[in-house]
Protein backbone atom coordinates (compact mmCIF):
# COMPACT_ATOMS: atom_id res chain seq x y z
CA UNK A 1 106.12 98.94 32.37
CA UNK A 2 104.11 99.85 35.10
CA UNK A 3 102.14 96.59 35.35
CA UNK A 4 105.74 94.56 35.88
CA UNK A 5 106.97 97.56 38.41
CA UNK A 6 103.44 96.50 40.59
CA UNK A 7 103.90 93.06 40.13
CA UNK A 8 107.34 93.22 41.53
CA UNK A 9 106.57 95.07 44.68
CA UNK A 10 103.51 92.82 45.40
CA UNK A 11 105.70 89.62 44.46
CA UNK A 12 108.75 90.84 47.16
CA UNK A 13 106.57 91.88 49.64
CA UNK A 14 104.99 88.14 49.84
CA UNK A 15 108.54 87.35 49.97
CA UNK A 16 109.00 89.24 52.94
CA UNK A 17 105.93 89.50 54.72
CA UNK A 18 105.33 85.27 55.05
CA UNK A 19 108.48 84.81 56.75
CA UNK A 20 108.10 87.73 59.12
CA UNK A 21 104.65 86.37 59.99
CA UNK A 22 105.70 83.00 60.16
CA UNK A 23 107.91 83.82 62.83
CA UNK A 24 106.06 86.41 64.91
CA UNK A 25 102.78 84.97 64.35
CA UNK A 26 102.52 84.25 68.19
CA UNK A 27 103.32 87.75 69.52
CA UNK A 28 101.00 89.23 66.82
CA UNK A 29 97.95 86.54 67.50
CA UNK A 30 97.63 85.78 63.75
CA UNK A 31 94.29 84.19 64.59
CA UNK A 32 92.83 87.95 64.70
CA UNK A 33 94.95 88.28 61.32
CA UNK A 34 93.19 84.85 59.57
CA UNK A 35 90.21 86.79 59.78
CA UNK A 36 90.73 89.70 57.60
CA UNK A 37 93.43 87.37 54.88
CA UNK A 38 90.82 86.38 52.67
CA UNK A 39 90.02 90.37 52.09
CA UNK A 40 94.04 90.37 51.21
CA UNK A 41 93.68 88.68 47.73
CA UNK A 42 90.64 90.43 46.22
CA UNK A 43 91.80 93.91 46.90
CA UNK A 44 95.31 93.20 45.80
CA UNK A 45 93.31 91.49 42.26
CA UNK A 46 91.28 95.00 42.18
CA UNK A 47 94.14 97.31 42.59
CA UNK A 48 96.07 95.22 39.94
CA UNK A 49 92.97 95.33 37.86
CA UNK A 50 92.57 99.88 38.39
CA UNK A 51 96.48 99.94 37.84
CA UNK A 52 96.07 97.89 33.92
CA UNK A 53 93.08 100.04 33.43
CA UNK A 54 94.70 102.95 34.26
CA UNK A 55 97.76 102.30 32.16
CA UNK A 56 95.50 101.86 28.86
CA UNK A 57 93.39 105.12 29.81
CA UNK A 58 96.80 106.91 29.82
CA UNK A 59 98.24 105.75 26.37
């Protein structure tokens, strides 16, 4: 239950967070931002990884 509850929150903030630096991504100088996106994936793969393992170490 947990796993779908993460999944969800990551899944709507993509939803919100691409439009919102779509359209500010000139006040915000998303070139500075490029650099640290391909950190964003990994760590979001880890934490989903901790969060299954987690789960099974608590049933």
């Amino acid at each position: 239950m947990y796993i779908i509850v993460i999944l969800v929150c990551l899944v709507a903030a993509l939803l919100i967070l691409i439009p919102l630096l779509e359209k500010y991504q000139g006040k915000m100088g998303l070139d500075k931002a490029q650099k640290y996106g391909k950190y964003i994936l990994p760590l979001a793969m880890l934490g989903v990884v901790v969060n299954i393992i987690h789960s099974m170490m608590q049933s």
